[in-house]
Protein backbone atom coordinates (compact mmCIF):
# COMPACT_ATOMS: atom_id res chain seq x y z
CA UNK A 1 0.00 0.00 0.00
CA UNK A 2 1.26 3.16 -1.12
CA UNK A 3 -0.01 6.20 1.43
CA UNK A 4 0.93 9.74 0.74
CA UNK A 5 0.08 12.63 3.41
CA UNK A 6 0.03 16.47 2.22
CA UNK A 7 0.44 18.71 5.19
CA UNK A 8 -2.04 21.45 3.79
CA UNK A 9 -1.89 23.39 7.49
CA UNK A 10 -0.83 27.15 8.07
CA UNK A 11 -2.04 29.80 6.14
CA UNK A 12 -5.89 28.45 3.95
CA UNK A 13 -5.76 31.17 1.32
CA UNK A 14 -1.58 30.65 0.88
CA UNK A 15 -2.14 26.71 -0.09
CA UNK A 16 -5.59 26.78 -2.10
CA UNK A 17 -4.13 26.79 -5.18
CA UNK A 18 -2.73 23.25 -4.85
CA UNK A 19 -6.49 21.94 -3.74
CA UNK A 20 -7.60 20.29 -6.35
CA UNK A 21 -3.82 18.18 -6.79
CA UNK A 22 -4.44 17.27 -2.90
CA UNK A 23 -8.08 16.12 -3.58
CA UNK A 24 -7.49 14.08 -6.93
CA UNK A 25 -7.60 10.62 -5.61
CA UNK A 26 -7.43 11.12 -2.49
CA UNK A 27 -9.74 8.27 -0.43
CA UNK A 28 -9.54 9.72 3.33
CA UNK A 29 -8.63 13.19 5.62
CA UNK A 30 -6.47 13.39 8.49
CA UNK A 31 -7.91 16.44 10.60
CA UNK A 32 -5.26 17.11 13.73
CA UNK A 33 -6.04 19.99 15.77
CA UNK A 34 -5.86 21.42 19.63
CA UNK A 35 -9.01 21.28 20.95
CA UNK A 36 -7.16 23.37 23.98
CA UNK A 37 -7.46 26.57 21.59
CA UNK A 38 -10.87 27.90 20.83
CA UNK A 39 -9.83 29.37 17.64
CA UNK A 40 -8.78 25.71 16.18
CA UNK A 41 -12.24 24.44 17.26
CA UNK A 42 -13.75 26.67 14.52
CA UNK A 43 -10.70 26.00 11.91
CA UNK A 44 -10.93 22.43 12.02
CA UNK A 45 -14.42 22.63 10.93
CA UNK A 46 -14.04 24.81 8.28
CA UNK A 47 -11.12 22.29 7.04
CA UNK A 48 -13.71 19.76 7.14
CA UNK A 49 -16.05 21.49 5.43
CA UNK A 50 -13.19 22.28 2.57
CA UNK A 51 -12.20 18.85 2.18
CA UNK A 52 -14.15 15.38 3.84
CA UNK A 53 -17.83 17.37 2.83
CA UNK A 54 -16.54 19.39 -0.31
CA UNK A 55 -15.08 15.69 -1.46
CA UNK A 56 -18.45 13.84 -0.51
CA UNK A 57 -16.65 11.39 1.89
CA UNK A 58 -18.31 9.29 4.48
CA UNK A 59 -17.64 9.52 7.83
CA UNK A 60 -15.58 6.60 8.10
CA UNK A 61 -12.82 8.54 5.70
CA UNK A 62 -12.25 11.00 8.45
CA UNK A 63 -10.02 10.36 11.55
CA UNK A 64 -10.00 13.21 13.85
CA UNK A 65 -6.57 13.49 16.00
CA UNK A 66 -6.56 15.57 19.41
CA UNK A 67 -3.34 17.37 19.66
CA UNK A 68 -2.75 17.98 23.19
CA UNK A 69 0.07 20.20 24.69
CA UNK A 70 -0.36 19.06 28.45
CA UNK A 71 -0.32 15.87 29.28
CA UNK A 72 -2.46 16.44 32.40
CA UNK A 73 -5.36 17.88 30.84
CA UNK A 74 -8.50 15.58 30.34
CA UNK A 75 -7.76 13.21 27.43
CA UNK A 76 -11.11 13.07 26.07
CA UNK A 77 -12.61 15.87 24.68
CA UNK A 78 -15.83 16.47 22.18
CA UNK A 79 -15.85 16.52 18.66
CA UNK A 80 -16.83 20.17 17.33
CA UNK A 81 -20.57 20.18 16.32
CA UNK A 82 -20.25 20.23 13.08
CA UNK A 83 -17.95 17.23 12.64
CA UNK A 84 -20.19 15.18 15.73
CA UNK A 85 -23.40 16.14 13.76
CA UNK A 86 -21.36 14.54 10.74
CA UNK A 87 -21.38 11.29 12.58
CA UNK A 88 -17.53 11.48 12.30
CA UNK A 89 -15.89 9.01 15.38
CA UNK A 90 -14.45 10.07 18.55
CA UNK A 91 -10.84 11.36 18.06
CA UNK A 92 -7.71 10.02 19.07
CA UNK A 93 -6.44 11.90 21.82
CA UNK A 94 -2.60 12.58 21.50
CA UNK A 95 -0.55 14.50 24.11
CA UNK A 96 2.87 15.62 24.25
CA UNK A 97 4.24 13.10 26.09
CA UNK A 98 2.61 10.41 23.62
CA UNK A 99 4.23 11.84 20.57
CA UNK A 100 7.41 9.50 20.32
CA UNK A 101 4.98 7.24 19.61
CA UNK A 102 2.25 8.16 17.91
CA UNK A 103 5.05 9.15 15.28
């Protein structure tokens, strides 16, 4: 199995030319956010929105990835609405001290 991942992250308006290469063929998303900033609650569902619903994917294309800075904070945190009303699964919950291996 060949899998190739495009970081499309950073700046929306800066990468949207190279959309449509990062859709063609694609078959899933990887969304990874911080649910510990409010502002990335609201990005990650516009990302959604521009990809997984723009491409006409099904939920089970979409894995969701908590991106946790502090280890002690509670590990399991809510989907944002729109991706919950989606019916996309619970995330996986990744914190700092986790990232050796989640790598």
């Amino acid at each position: 199995m060949t899998v190739e991942l495009w970081d499309a992250s950073g700046d929306a308006q800066k990468f949207q030319k190279c959309w449509p290469a990062i859709k063609q063929d694609a078959v899933g998303v990887i969304l990874v956010y911080n649910p510990e900033k409010e502002k990335q609650e609201q990005e990650i569902e516009q990302w959604f929105g521009w990809f997984p619903r723009a491409m006409n994917m099904s939920p089970s294309q979409v894995l969701v990835v908590q991106s946790l800075r502090r280890s002690d904070m509670p590990a399991k945190r809510p989907l944002p609405a729109k991706l919950a009303n989606a019916g996309v699964a619970q995330p996986l919950t990744v914190t700092t001290d986790d990232l050796v291996s989640a790598r």
